[in-house]
PDB file of N, CA and C in Angstrom:
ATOM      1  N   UNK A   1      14.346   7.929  -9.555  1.00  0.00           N
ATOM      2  CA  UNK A   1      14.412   7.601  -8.158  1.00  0.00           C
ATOM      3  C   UNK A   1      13.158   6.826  -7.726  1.00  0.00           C
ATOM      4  N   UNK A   2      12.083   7.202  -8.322  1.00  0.00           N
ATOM      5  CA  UNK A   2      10.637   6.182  -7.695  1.00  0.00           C
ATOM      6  C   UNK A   2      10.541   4.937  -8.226  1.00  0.00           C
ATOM      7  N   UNK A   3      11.107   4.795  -9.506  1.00  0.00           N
ATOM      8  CA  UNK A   3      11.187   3.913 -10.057  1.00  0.00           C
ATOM      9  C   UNK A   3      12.427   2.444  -9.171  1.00  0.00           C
ATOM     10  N   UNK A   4      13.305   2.418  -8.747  1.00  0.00           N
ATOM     11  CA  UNK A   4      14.356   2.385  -7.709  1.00  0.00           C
ATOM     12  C   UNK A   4      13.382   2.227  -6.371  1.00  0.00           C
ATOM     13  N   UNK A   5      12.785   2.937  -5.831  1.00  0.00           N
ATOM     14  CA  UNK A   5      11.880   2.596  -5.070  1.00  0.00           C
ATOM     15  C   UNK A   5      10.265   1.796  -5.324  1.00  0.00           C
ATOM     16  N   UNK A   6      10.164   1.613  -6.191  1.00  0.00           N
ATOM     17  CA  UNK A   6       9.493   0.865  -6.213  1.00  0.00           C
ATOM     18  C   UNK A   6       9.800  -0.644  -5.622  1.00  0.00           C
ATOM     19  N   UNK A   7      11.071  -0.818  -6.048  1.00  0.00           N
ATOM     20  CA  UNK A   7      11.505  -2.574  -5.070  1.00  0.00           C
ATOM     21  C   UNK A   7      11.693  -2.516  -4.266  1.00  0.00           C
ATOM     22  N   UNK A   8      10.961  -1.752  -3.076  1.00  0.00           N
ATOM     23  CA  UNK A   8      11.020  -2.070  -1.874  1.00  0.00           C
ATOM     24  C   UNK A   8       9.997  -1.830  -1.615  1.00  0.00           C
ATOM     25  N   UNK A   9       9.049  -1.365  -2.540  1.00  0.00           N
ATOM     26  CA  UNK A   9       7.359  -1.747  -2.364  1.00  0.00           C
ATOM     27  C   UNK A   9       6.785  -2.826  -1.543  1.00  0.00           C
ATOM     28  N   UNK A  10       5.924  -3.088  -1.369  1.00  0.00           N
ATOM     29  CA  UNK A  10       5.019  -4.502  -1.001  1.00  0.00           C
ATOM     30  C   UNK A  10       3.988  -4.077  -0.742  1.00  0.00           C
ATOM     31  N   UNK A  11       3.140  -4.987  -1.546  1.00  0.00           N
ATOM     32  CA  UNK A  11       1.387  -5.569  -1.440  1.00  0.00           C
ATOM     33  C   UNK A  11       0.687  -4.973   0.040  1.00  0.00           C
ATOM     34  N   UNK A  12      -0.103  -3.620   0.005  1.00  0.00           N
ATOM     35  CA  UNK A  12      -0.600  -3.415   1.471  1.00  0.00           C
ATOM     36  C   UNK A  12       0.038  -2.230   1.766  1.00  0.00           C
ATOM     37  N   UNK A  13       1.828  -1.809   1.548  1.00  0.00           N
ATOM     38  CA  UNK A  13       2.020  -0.218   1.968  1.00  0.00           C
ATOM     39  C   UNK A  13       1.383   0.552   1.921  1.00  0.00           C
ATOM     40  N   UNK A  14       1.532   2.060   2.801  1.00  0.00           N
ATOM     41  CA  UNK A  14       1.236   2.762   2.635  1.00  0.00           C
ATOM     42  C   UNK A  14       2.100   3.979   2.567  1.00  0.00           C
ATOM     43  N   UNK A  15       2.060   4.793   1.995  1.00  0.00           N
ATOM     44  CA  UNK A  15       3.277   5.869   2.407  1.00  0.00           C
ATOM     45  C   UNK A  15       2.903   7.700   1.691  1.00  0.00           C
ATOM     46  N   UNK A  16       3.027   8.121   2.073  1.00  0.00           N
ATOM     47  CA  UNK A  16       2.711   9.534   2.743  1.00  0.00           C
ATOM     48  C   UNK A  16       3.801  10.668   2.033  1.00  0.00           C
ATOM     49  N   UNK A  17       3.731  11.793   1.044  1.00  0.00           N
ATOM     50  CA  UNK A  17       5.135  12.168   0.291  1.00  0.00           C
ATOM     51  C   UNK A  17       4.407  13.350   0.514  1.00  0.00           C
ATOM     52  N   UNK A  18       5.088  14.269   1.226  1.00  0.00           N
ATOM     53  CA  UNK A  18       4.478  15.622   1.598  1.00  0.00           C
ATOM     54  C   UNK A  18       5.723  16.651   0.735  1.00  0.00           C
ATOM     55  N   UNK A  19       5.587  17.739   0.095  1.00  0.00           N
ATOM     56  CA  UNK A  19       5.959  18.647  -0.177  1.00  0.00           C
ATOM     57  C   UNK A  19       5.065  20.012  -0.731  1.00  0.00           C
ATOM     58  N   UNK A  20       5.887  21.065  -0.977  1.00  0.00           N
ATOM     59  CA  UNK A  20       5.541  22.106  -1.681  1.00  0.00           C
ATOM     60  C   UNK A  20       4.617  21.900  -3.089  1.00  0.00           C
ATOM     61  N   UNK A  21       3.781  22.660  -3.027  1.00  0.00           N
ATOM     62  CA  UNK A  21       3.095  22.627  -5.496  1.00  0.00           C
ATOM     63  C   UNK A  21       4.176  22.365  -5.849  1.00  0.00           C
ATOM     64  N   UNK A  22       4.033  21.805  -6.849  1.00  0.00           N
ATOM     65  CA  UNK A  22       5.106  21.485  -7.929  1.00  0.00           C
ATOM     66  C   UNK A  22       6.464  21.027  -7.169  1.00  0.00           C
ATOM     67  N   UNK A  23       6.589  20.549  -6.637  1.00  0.00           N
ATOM     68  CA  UNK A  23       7.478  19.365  -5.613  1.00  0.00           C
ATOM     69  C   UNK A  23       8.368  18.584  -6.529  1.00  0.00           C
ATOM     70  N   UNK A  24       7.619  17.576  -7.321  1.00  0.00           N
ATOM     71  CA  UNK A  24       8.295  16.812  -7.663  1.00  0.00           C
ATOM     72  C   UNK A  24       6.940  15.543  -7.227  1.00  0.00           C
ATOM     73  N   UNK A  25       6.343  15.588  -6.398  1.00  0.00           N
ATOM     74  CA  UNK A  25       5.724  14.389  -5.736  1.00  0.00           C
ATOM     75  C   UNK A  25       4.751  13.185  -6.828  1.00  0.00           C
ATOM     76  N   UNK A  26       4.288  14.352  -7.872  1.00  0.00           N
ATOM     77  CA  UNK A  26       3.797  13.020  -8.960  1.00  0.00           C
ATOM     78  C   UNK A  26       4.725  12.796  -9.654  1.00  0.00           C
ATOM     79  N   UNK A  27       5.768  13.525  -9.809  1.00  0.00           N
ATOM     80  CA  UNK A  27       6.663  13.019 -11.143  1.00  0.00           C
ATOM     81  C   UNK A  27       7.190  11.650  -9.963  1.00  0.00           C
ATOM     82  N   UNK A  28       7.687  11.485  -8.839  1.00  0.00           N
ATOM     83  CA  UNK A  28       7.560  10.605  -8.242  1.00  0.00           C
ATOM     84  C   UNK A  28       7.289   9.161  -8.233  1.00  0.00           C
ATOM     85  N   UNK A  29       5.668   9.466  -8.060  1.00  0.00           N
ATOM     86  CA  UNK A  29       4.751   8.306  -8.255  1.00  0.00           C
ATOM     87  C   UNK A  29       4.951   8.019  -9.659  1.00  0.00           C
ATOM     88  N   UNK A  30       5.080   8.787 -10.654  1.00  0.00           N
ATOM     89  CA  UNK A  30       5.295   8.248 -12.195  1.00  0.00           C
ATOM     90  C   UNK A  30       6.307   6.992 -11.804  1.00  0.00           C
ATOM     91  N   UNK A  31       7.242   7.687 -11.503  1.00  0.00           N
ATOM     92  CA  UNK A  31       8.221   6.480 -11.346  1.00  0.00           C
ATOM     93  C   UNK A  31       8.266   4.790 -10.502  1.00  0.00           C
ATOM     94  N   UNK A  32       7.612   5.606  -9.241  1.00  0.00           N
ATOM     95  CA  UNK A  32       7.252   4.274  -8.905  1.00  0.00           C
ATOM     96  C   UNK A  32       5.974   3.659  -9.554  1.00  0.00           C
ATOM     97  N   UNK A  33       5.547   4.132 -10.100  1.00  0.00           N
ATOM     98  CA  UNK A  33       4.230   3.615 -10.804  1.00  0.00           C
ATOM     99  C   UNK A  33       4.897   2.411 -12.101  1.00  0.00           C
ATOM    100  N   UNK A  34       6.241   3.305 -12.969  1.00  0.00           N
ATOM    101  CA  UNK A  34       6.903   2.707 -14.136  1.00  0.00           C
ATOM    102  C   UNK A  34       7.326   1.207 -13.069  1.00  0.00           C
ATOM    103  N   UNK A  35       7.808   1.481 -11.819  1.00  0.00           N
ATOM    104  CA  UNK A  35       8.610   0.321 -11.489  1.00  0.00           C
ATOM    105  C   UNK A  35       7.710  -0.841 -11.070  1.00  0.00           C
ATOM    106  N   UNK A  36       6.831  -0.473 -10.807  1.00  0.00           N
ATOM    107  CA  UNK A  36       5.684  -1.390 -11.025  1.00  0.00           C
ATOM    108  C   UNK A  36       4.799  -2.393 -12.062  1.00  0.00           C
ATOM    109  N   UNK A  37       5.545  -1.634 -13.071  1.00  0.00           N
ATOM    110  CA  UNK A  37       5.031  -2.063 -14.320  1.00  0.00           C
ATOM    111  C   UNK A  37       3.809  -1.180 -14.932  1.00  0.00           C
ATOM    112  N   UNK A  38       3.301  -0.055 -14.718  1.00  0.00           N
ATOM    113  CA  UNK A  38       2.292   0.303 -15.183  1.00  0.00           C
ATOM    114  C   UNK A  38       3.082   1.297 -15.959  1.00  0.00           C
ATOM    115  N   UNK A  39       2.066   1.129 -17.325  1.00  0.00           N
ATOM    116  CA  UNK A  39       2.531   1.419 -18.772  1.00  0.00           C
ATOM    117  C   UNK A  39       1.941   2.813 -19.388  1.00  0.00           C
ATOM    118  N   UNK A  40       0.710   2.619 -18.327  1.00  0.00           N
ATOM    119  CA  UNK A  40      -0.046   4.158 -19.174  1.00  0.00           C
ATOM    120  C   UNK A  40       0.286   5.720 -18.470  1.00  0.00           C
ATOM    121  N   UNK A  41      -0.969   6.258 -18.939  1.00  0.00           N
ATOM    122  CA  UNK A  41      -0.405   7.607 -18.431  1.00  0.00           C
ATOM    123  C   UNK A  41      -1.212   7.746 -17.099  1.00  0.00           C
ATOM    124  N   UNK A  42       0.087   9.140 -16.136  1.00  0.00           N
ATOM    125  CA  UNK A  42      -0.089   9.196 -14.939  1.00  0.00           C
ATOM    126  C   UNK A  42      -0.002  10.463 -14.760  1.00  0.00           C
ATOM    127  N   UNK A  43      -0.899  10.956 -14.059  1.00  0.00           N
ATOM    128  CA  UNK A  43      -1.731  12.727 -14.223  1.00  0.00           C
ATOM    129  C   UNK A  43      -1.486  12.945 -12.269  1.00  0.00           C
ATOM    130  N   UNK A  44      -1.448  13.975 -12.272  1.00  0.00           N
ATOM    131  CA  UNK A  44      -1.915  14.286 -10.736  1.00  0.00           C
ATOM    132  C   UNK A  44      -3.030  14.564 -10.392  1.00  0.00           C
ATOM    133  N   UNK A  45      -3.769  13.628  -9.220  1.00  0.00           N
ATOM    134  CA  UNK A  45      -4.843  13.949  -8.891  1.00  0.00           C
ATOM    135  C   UNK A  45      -5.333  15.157  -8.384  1.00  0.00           C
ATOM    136  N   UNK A  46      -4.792  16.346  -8.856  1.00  0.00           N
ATOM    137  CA  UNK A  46      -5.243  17.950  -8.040  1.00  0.00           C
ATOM    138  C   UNK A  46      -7.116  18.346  -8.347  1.00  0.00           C
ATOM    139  N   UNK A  47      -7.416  18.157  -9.270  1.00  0.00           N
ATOM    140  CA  UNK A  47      -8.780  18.228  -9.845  1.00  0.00           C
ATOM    141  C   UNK A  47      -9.726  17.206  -9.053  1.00  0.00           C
ATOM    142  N   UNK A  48      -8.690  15.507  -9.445  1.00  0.00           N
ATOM    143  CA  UNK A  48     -10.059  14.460  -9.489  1.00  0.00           C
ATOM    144  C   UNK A  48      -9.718  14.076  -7.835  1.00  0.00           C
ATOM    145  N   UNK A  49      -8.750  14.474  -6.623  1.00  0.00           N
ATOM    146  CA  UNK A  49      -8.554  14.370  -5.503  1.00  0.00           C
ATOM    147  C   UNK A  49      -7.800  13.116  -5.419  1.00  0.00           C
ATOM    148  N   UNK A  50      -8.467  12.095  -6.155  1.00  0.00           N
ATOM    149  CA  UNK A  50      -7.964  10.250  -5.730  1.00  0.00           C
ATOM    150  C   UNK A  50      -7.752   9.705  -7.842  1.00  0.00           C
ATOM    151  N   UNK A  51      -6.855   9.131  -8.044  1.00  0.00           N
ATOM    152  CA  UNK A  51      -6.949   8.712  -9.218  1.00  0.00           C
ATOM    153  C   UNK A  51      -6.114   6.901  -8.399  1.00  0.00           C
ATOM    154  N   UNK A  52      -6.686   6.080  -9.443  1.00  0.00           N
ATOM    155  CA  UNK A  52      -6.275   4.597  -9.201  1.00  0.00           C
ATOM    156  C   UNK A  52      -5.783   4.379 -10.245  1.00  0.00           C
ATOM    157  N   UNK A  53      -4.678   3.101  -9.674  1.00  0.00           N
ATOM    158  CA  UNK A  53      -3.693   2.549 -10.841  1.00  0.00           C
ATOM    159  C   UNK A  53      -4.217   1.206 -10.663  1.00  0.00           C
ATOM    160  N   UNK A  54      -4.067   0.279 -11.621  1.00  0.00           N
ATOM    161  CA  UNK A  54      -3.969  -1.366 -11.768  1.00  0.00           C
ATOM    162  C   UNK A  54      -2.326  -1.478 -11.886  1.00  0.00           C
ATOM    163  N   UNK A  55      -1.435  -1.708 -11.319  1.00  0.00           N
ATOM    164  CA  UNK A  55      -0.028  -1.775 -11.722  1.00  0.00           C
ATOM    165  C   UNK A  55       0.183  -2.954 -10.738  1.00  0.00           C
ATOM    166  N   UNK A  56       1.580  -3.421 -10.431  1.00  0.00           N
ATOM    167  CA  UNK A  56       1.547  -4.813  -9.823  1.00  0.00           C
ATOM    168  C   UNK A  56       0.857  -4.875  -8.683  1.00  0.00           C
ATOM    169  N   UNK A  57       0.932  -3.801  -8.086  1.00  0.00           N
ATOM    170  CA  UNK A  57       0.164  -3.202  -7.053  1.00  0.00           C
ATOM    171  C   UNK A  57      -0.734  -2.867  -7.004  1.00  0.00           C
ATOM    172  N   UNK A  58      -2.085  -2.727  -6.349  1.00  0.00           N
ATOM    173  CA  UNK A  58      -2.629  -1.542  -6.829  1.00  0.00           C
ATOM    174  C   UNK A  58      -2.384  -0.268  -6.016  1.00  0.00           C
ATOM    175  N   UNK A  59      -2.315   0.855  -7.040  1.00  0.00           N
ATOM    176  CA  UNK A  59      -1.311   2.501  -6.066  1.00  0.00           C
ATOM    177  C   UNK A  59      -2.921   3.073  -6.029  1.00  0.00           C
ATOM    178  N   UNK A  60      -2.886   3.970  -5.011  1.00  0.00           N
ATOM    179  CA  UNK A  60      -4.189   5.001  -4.821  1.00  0.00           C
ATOM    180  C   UNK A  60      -3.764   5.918  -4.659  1.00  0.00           C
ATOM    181  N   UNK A  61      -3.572   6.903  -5.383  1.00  0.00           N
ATOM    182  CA  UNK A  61      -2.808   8.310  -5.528  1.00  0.00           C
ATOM    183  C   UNK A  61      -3.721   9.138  -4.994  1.00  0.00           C
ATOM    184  N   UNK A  62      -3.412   9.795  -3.990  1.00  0.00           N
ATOM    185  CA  UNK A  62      -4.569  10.837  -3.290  1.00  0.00           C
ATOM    186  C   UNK A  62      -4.064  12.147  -3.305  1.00  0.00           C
ATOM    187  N   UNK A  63      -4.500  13.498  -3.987  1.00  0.00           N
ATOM    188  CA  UNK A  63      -3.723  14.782  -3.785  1.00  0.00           C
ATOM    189  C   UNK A  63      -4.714  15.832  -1.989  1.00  0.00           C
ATOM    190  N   UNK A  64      -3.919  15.759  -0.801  1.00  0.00           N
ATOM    191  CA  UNK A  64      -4.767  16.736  -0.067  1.00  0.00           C
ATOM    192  C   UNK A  64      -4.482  17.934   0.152  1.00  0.00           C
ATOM    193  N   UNK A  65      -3.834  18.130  -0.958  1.00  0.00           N
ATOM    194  CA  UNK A  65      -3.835  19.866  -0.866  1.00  0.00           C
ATOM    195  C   UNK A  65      -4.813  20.849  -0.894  1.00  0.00           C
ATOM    196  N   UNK A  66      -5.761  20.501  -1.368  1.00  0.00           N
ATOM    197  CA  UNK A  66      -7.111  21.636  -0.903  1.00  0.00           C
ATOM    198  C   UNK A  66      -7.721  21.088  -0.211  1.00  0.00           C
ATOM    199  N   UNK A  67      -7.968  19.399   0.465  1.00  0.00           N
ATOM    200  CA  UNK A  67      -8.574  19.633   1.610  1.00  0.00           C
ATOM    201  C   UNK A  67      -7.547  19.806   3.046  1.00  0.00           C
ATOM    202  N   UNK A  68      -8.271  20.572   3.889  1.00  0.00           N
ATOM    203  CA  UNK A  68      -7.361  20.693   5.001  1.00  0.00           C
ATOM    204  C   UNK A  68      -7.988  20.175   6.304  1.00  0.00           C
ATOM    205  N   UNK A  69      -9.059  19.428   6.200  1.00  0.00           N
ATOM    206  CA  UNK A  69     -10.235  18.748   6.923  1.00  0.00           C
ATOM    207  C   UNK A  69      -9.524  16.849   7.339  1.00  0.00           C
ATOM    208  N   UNK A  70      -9.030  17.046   7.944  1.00  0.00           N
ATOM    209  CA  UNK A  70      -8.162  15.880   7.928  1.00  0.00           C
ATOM    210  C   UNK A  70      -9.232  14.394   8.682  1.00  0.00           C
ATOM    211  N   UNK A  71     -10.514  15.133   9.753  1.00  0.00           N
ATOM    212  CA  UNK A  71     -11.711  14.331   9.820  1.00  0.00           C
ATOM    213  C   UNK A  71     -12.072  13.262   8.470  1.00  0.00           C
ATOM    214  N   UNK A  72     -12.607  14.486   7.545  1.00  0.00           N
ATOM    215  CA  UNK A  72     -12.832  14.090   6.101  1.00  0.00           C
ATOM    216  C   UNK A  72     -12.350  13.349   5.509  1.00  0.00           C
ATOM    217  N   UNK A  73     -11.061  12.849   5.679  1.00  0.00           N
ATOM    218  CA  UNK A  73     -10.030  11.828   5.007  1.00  0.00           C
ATOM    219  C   UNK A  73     -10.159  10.162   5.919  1.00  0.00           C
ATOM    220  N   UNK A  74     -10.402  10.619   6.915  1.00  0.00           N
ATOM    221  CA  UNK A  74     -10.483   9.568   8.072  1.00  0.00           C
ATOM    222  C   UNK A  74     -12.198   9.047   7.386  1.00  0.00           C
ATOM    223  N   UNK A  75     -12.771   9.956   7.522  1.00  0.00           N
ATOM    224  CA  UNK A  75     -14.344   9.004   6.581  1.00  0.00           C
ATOM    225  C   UNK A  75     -14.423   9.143   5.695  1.00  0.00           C
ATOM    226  N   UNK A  76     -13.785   9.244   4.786  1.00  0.00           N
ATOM    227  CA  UNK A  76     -13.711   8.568   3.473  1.00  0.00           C
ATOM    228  C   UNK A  76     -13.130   7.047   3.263  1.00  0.00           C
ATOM    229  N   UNK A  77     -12.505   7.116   4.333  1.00  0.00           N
ATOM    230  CA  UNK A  77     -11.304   5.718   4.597  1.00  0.00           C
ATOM    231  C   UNK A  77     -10.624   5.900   3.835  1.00  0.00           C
TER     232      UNK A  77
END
């Protein structure tokens, strides 16, 4: 299914995939990540918070489940 969504991507989106742990939400981004063309491997950021892709796009995978400081996200940009 992310993969499928990926063609309706464009250069600049942003978009927001809220669920439960174990959701489904990176297996997700795997997909839209594949439809993008990116070839390597794709981890969830729960540890490293932000992980980056080079794919046609570039994706910025952000996990905010342990922060709940929503200030904090706003200055980080």
């Amino acid at each position: 299914m992310g993969e499928k969504f990926a063609h309706f991507i464009q250069r600049g989106d942003v978009y927001a995939f809220i669920g439960e742990l174990a959701s489904g939400k990176t297996t997700f981004i795997k997909g839209i990540l594949k439809g993008l063309e990116f070839c390597r491997q794709v981890t969830s950021p729960t540890f490293t918070l932000v992980n980056e892709y080079d794919a046609k796009y570039p994706v910025i995978h952000v996990d905010c489940y342990r922060e709940k400081d929503l200030e904090r996200w706003v200055r980080l940009g």
